[in-house]
Protein backbone atom coordinates (compact mmCIF):
# COMPACT_ATOMS: atom_id res chain seq x y z
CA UNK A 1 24.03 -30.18 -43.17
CA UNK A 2 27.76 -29.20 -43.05
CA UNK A 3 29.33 -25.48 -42.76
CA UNK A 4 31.73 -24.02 -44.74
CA UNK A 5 33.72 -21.12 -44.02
CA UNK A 6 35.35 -18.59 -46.56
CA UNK A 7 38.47 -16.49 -45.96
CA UNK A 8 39.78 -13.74 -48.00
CA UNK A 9 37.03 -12.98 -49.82
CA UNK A 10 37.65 -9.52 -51.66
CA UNK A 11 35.44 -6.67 -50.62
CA UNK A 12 34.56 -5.72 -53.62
CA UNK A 13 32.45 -9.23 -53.73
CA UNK A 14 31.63 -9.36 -50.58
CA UNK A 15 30.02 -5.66 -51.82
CA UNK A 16 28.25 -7.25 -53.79
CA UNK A 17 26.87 -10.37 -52.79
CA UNK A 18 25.56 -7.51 -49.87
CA UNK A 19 23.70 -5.52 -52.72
CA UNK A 20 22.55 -9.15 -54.09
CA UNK A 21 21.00 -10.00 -50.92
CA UNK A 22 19.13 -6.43 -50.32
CA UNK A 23 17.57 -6.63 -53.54
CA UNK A 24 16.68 -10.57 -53.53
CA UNK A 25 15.84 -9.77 -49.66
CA UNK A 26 17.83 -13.05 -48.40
CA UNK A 27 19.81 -12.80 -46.26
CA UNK A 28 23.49 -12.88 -46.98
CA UNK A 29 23.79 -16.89 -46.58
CA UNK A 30 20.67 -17.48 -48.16
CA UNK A 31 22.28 -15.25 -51.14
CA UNK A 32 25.91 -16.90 -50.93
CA UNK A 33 24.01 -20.47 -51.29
CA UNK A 34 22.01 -19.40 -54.22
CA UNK A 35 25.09 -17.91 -56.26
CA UNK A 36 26.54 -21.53 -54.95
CA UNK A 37 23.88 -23.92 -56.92
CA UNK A 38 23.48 -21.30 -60.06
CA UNK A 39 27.46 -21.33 -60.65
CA UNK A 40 27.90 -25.33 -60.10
CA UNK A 41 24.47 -26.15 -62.19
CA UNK A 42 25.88 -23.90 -64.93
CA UNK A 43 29.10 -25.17 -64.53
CA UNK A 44 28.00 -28.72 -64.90
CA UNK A 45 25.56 -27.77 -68.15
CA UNK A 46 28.18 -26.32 -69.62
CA UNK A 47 31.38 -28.88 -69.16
CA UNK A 48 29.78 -32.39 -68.55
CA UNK A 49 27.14 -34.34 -70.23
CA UNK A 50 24.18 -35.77 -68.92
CA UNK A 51 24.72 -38.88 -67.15
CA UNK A 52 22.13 -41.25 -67.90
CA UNK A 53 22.16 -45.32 -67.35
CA UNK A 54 23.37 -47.08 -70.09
CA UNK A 55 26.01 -47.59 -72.65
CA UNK A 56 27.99 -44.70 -74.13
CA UNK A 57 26.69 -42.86 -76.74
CA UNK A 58 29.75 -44.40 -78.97
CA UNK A 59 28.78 -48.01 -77.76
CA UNK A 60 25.09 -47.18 -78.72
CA UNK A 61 26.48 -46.97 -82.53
CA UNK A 62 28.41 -49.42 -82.45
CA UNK A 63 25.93 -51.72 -81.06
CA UNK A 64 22.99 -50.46 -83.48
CA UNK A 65 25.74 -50.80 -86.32
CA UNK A 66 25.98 -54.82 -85.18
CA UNK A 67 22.28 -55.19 -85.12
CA UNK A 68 21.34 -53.72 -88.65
CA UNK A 69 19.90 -55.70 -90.97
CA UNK A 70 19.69 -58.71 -88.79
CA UNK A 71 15.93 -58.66 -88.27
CA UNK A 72 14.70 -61.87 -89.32
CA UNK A 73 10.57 -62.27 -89.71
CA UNK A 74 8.73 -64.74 -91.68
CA UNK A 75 5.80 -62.63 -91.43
CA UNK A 76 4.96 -59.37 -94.02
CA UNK A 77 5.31 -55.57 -93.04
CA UNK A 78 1.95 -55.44 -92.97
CA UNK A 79 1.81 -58.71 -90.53
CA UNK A 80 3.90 -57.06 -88.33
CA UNK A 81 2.07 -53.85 -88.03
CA UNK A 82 -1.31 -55.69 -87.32
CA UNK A 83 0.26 -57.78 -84.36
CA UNK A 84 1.46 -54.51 -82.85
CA UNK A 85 -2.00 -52.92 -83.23
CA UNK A 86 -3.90 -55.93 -82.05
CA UNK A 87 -1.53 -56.31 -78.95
CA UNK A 88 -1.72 -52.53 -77.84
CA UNK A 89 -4.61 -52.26 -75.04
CA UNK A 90 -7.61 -50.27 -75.48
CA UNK A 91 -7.08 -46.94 -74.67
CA UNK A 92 -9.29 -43.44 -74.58
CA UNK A 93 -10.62 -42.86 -78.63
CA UNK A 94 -9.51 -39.88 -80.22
CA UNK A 95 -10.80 -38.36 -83.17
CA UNK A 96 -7.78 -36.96 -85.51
């Protein structure tokens, strides 16, 4: 794990980050490190999205756009929804 060392940090927040850790009973690097990840993950919530894998969300639409209305089946709605219930596996029965 790497170290990190601050200089110049006002008294006034070193104060408090003092008060922090006598109420939270850390001690003050256990404190500074948990200010640390709550500032960066709000941070991040606040200015980035998500990342997930994948296209972007503007490639999504453009790629859904492309693909409507090209579904091609011989077979009826109602075909269709009987091969997808007849291919599912058994599972546990539920009453609704």
């Amino acid at each position: 794990m790497a170290n990190l060392t601050i200089r110049n940090i006002p008294d006034s927040i070193l104060d408090r980050i003092r008060t922090l850790s006598a109420i939270e009973r850390r001690s003050m690097n256990s404190e500074v490190l948990v200010l640390l990840e709550q500032a960066v993950r709000s941070y991040r919530s606040s200015t980035e999205q998500p990342t997930r894998p994948g296209p972007s969300p503007d490639a999504q639409s453009d790629i859904w756009e492309r693909l409507v209305g090209k579904w091609e089946d011989e077979r009826s709605a109602e075909e269709i929804i009987d091969d997808i219930y007849s291919s599912r596996t058994p599972g546990r029965s539920v009453d609704l």
